[in-house]
Protein backbone atom coordinates (compact mmCIF):
# COMPACT_ATOMS: atom_id res chain seq x y z
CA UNK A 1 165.14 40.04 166.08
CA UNK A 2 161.85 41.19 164.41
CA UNK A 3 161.40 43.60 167.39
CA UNK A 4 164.49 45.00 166.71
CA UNK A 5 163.83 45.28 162.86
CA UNK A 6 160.55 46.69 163.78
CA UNK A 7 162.22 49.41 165.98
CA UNK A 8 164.65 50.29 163.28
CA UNK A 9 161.94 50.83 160.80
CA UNK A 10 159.72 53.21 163.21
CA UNK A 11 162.90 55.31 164.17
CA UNK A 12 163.88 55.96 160.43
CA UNK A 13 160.38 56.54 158.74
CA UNK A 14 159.76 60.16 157.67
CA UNK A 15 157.66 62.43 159.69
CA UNK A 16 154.26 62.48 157.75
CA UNK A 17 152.69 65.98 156.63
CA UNK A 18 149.75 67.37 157.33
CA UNK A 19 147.13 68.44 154.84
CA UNK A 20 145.96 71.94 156.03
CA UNK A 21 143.69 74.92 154.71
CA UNK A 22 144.32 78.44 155.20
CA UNK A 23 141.35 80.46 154.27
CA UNK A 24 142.48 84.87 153.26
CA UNK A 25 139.35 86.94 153.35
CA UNK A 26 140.62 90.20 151.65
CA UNK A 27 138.36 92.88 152.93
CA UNK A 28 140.64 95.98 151.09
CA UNK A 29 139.78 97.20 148.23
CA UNK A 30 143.08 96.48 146.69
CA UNK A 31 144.43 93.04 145.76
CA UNK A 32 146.88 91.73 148.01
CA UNK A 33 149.66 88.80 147.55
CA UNK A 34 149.92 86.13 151.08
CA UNK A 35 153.22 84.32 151.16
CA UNK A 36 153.26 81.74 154.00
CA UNK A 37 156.31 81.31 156.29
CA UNK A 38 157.48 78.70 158.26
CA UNK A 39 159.35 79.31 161.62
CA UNK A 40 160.80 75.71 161.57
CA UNK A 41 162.49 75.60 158.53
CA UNK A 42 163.26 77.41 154.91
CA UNK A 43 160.07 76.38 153.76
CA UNK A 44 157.52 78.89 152.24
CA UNK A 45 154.22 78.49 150.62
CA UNK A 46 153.41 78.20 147.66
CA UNK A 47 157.03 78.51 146.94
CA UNK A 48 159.10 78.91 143.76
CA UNK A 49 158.96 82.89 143.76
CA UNK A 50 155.24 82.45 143.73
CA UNK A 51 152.62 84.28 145.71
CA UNK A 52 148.96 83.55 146.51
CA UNK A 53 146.77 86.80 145.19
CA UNK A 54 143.39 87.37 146.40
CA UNK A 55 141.35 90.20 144.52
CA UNK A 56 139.73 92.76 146.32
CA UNK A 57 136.47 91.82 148.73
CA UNK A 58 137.70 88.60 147.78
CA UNK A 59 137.91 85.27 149.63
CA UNK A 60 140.20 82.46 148.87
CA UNK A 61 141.17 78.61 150.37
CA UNK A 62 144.62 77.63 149.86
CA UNK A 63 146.17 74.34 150.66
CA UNK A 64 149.53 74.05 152.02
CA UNK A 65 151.14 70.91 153.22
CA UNK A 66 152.85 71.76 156.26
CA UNK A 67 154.83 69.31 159.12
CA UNK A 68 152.55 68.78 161.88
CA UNK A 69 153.36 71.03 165.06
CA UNK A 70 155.06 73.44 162.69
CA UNK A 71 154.94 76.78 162.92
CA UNK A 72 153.81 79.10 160.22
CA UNK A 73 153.02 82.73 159.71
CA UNK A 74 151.35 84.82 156.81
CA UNK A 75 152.72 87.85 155.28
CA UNK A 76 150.61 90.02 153.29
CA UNK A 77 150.96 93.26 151.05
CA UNK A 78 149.14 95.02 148.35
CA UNK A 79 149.91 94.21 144.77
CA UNK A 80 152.24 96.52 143.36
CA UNK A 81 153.44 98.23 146.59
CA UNK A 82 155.17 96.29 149.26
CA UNK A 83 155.27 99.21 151.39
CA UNK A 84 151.80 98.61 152.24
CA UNK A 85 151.92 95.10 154.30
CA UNK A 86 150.58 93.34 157.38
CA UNK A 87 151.49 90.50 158.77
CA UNK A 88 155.22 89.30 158.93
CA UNK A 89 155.58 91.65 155.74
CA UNK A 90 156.55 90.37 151.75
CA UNK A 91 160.48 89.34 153.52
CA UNK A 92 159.10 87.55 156.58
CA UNK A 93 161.21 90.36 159.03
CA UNK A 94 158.49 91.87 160.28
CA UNK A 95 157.21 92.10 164.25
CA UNK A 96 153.71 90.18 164.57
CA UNK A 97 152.52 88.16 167.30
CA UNK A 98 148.89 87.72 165.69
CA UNK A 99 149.57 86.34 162.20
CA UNK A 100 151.03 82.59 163.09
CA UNK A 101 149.39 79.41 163.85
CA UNK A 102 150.50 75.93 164.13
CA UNK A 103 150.47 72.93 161.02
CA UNK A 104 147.39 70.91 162.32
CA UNK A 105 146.29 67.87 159.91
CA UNK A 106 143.12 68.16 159.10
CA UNK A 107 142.58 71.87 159.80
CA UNK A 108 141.80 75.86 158.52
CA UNK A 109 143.41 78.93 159.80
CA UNK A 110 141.73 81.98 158.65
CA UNK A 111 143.46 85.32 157.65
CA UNK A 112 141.16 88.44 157.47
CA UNK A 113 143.29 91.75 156.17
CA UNK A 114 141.02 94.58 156.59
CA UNK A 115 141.13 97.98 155.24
């Protein structure tokens, strides 16, 4: 009986998340906004409309929260003109097979967006 209750409480506890870093070294000389992407679900980061901006020749750490194993991938583009992107782009539909990495606890992915 308390194996069983045991096994019922493993199956249906919540997949934990994983406390990540992702580290944008903006080497343009414009400021650029990062939006983070997930490939497993809806979820973006930092969410809510929001971007992360990094000034020019500026560095930034930003911490996301991710699901371990997920998949996530950085769009960038320069403030004020979203014609000027890299990455999976500001709407997450563009072509990249550089710019994702996978939700490790524990760990920093670094994004460098040069000129």
């Amino acid at each position: 009986m308390i194996r069983a209750l045991l096994a019922a409480l493993f199956l249906t506890s919540p997949a934990f998340a994983a406390d990540m870093s992702v580290f944008v070294r903006n080497q343009r000389s414009d400021g650029v906004a990062v939006e983070l992407f997930s490939r497993d679900s809806q979820k973006v980061w930092p969410g809510d409309d929001k971007v992360f901006l990094i000034r020019p020749k500026a560095r930034k750490s930003v911490p996301i929260s991710c699901e371990p194993g997920e998949r996530i991938c950085w769009g960038a583009w320069v403030v004020g003109n979203d014609q000027v992107s890299a990455g999976v782009g500001p709407d997450n539909d563009q072509p990249c097979d550089t710019c994702c990495f996978i939700c490790t606890e524990h760990s920093t992915e670094t994004v460098d967006l040069a000129e």
